[in-house]
C-alpha atoms as a PDB file:
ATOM      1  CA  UNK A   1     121.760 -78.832  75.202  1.00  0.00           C
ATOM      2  CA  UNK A   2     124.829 -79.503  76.372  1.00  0.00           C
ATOM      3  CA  UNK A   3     125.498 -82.829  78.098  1.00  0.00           C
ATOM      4  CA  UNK A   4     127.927 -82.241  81.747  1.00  0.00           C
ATOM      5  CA  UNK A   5     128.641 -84.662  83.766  1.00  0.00           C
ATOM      6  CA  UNK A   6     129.398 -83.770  87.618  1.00  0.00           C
ATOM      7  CA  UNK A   7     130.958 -85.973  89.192  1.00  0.00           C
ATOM      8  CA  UNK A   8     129.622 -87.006  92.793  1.00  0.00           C
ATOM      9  CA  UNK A   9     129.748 -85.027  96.134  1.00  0.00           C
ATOM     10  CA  UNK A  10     132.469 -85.907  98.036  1.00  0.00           C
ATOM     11  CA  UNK A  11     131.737 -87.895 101.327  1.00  0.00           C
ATOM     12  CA  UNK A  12     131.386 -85.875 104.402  1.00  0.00           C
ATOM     13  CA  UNK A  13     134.373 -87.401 106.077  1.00  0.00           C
ATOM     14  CA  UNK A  14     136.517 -86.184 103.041  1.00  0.00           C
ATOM     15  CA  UNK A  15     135.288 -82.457 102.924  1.00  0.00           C
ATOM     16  CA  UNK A  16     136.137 -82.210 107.377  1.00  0.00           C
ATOM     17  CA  UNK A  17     138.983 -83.668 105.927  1.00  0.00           C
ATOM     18  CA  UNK A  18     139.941 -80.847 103.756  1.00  0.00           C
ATOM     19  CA  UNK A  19     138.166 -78.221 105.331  1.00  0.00           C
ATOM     20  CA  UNK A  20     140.593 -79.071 108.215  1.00  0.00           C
ATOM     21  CA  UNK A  21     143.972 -78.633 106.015  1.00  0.00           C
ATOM     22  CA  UNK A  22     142.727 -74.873 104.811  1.00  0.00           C
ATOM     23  CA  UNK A  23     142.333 -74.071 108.082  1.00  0.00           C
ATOM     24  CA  UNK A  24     145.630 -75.484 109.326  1.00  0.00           C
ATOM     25  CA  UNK A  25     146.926 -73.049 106.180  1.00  0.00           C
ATOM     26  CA  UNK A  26     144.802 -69.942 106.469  1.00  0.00           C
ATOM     27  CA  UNK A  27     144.202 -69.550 110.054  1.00  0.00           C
ATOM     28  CA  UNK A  28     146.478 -71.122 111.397  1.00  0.00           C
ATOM     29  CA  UNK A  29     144.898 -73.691 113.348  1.00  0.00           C
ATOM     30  CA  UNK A  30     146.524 -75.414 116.264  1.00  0.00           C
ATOM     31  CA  UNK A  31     147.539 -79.050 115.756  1.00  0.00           C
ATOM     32  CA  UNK A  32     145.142 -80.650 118.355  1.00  0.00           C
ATOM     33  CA  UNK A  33     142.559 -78.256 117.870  1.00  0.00           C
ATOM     34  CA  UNK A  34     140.090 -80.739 115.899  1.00  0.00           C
ATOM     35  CA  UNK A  35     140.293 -83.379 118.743  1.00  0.00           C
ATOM     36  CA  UNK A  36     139.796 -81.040 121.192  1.00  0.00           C
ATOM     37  CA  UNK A  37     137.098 -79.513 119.694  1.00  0.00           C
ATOM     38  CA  UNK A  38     135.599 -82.477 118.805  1.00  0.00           C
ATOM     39  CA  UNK A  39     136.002 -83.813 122.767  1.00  0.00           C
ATOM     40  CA  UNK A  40     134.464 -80.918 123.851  1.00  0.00           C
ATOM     41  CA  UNK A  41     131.297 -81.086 121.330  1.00  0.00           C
ATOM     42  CA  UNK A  42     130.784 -84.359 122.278  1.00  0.00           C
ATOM     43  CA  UNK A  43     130.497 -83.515 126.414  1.00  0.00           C
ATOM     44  CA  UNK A  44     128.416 -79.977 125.557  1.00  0.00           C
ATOM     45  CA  UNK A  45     126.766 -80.522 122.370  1.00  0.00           C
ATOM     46  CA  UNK A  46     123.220 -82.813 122.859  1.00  0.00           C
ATOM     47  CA  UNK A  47     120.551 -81.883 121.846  1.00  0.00           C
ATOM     48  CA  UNK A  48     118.884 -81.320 125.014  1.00  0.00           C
ATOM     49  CA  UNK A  49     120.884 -77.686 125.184  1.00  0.00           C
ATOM     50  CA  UNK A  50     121.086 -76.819 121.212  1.00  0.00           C
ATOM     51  CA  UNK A  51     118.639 -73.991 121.849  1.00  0.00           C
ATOM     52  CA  UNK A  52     120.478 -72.415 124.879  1.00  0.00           C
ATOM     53  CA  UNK A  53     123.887 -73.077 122.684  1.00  0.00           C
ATOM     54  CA  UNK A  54     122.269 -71.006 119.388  1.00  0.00           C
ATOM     55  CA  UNK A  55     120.892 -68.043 122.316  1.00  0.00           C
ATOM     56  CA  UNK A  56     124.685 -68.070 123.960  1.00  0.00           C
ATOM     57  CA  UNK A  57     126.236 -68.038 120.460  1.00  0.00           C
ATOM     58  CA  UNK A  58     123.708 -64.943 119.256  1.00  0.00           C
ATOM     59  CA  UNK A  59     123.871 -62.956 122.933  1.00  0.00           C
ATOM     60  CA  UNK A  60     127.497 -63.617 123.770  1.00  0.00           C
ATOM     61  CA  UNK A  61     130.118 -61.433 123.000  1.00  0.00           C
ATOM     62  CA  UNK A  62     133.158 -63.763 123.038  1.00  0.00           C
ATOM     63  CA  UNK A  63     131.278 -65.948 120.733  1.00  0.00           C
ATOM     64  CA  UNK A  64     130.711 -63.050 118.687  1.00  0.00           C
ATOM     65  CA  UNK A  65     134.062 -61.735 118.470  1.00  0.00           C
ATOM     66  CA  UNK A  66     135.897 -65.278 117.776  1.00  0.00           C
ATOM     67  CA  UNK A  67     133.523 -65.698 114.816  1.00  0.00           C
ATOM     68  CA  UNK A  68     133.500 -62.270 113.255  1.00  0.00           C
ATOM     69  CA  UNK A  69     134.092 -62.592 109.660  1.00  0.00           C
END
């Protein structure tokens, strides 16, 4: 058997962290984008609406369209 050590998962504040610079690369991501997005999940993101957000993002087809692959 072969003996590999992995080393530990990186904290989640460290992958947003890079997650956020490939995007700034790839899709060229707008500078305020995270802090906006991150205002704007805070005022429409509890959990009192998460099922009418995962309906919206399934039905909608703006949603759809900004998150085709």
């Amino acid at each position: 058997m072969t003996d590999t050590k992995r080393e530990a998962p990186a904290s989640p504040e460290k992958r947003a962290a890079a997650l956020e610079i490939v995007l700034r690369r790839k899709a060229d991501m707008p500078k305020n984008f995270v802090a906006e997005f991150t205002e704007h999940a805070d005022d429409a993101w509890i959990t009192a609406n998460g099922a009418q957000m995962v309906a919206r993002a399934w039905t909608d087809p703006r949603i759809s369209r900004a998150h085709a692959c």
